[in-house]
Protein backbone atom coordinates (compact mmCIF):
# COMPACT_ATOMS: atom_id res chain seq x y z
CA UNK A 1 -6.70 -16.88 3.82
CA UNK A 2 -6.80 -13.17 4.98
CA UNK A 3 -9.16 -10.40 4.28
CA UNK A 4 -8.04 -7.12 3.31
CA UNK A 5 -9.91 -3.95 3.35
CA UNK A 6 -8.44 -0.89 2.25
CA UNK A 7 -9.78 2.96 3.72
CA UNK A 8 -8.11 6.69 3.65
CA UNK A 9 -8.24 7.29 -0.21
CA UNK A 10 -9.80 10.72 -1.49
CA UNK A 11 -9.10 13.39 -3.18
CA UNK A 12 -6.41 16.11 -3.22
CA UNK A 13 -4.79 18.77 -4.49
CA UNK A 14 -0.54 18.64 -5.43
CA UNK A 15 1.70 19.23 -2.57
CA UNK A 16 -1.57 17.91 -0.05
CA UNK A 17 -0.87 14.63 2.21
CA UNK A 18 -3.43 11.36 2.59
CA UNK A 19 -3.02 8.24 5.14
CA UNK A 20 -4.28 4.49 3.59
CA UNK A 21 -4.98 1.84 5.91
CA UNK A 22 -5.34 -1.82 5.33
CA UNK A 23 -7.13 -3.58 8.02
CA UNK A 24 -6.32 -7.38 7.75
CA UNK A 25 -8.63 -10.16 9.37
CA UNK A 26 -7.82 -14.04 9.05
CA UNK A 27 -4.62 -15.94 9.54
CA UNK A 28 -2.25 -14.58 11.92
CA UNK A 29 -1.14 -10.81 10.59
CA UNK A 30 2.47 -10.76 11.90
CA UNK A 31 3.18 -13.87 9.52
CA UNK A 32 2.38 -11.61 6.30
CA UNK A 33 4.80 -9.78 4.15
CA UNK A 34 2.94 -6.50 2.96
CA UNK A 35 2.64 -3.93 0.18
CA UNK A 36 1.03 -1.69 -1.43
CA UNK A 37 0.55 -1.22 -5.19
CA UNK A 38 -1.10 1.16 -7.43
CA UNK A 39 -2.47 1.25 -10.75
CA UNK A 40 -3.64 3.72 -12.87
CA UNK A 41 -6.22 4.01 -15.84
CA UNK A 42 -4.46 2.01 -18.54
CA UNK A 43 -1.30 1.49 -17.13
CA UNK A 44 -0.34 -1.96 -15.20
CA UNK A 45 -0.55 -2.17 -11.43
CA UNK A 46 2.75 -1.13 -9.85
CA UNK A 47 4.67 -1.65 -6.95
CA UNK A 48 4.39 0.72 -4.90
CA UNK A 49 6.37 0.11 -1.10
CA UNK A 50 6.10 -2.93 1.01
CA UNK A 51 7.47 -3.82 4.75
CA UNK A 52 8.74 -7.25 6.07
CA UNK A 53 7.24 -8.81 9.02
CA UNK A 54 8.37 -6.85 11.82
CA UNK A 55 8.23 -3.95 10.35
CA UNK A 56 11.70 -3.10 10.79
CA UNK A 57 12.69 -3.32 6.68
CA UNK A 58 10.79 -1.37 4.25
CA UNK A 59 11.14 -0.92 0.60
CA UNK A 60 9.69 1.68 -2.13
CA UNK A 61 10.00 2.44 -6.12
CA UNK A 62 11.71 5.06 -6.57
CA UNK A 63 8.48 7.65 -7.65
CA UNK A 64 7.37 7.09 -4.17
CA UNK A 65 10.96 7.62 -2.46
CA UNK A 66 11.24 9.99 0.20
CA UNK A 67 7.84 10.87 -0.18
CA UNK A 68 6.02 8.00 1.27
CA UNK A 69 5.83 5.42 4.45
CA UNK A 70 4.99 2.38 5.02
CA UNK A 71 4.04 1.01 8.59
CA UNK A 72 2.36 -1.51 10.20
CA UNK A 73 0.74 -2.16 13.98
CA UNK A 74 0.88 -5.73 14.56
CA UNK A 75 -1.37 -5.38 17.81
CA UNK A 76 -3.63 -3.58 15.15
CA UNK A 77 -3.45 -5.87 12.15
CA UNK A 78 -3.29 -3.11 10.16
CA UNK A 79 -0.98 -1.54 7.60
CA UNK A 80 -0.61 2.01 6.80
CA UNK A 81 0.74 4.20 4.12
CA UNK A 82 1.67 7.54 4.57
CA UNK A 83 1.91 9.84 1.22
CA UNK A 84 3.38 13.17 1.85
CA UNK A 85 4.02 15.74 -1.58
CA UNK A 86 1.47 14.06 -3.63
CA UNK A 87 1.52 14.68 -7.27
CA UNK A 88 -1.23 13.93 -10.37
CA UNK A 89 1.18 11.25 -11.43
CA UNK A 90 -0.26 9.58 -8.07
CA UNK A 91 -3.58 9.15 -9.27
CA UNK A 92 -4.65 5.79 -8.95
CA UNK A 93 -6.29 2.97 -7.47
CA UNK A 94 -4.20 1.75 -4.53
CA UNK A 95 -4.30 -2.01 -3.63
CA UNK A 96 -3.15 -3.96 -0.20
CA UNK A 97 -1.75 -7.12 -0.75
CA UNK A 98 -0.30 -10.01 1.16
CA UNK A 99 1.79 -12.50 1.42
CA UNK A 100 3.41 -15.50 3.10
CA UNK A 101 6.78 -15.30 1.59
CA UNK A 102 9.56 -12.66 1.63
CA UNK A 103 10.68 -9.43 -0.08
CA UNK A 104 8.66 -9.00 -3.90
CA UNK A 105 7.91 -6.11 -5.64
CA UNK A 106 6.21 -8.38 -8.09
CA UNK A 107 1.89 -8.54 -7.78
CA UNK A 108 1.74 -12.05 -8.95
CA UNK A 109 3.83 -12.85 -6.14
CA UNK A 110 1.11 -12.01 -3.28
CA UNK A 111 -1.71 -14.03 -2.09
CA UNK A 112 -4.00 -11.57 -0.69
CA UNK A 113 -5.47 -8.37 -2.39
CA UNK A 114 -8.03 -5.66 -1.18
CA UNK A 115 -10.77 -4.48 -2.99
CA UNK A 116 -8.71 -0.87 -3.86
CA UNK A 117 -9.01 2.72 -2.40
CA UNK A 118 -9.18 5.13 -5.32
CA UNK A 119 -6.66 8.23 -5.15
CA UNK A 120 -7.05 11.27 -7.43
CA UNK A 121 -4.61 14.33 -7.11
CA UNK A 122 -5.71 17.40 -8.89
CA UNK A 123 -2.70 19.87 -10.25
């Protein structure tokens, strides 16, 4: 089963830009489907944008739209995620996950989760 371990979170003010990583070890990381999702203090963990195997489809909620992307480096094993315009309403505790099936922007759907890679925008 593979490992995921999340980096890049911080803090930052509105309008200010972060990078996430998620370095994967284990099983072959080309043959994962991957996404991130996000939850915040008392609210359920939410999709948040996810890329197929390639990397050549992507996928986002719409709160993230247009103001984040998703990437991965195969040769890396390592998947990335790019949030530009950040707002408070961002603040949360982003998760990796993984998994060996297709498209989902459901969490019970994925195999794999990182520890989380707290993000706090201040207004």
């Amino acid at each position: 089963q593979a490992q995921l371990v999340e980096s890049g979170g911080g803090w930052v003010q509105a309008g200010g830009s972060l990078r996430l990583s998620c370095a994967v070890s284990g099983p072959t990381f080309s043959n994962y489907f991957m996404a991130w999702f996000r939850q915040a203090p008392g609210k359920d963990r939410e999709f948040v944008a996810a890329i197929n195997r390639s990397g050549g489809s992507t996928y986002y909620s719409r709160s993230v739209k247009g103001r984040f992307t998703i990437s991965r480096d195969n040769a890396k094993n390592t998947v990335y995620l790019q949030m530009n315009s950040l707002k408070p309403e961002d603040t949360a505790v982003y998760y990796c996950a993984a998994r060996a099936g297709g498209v989902s922007d459901a969490s019970d759907r994925y195999d794999c989760w990182g520890q989380g890679t707290q993000v706090t925008v201040a207004s």
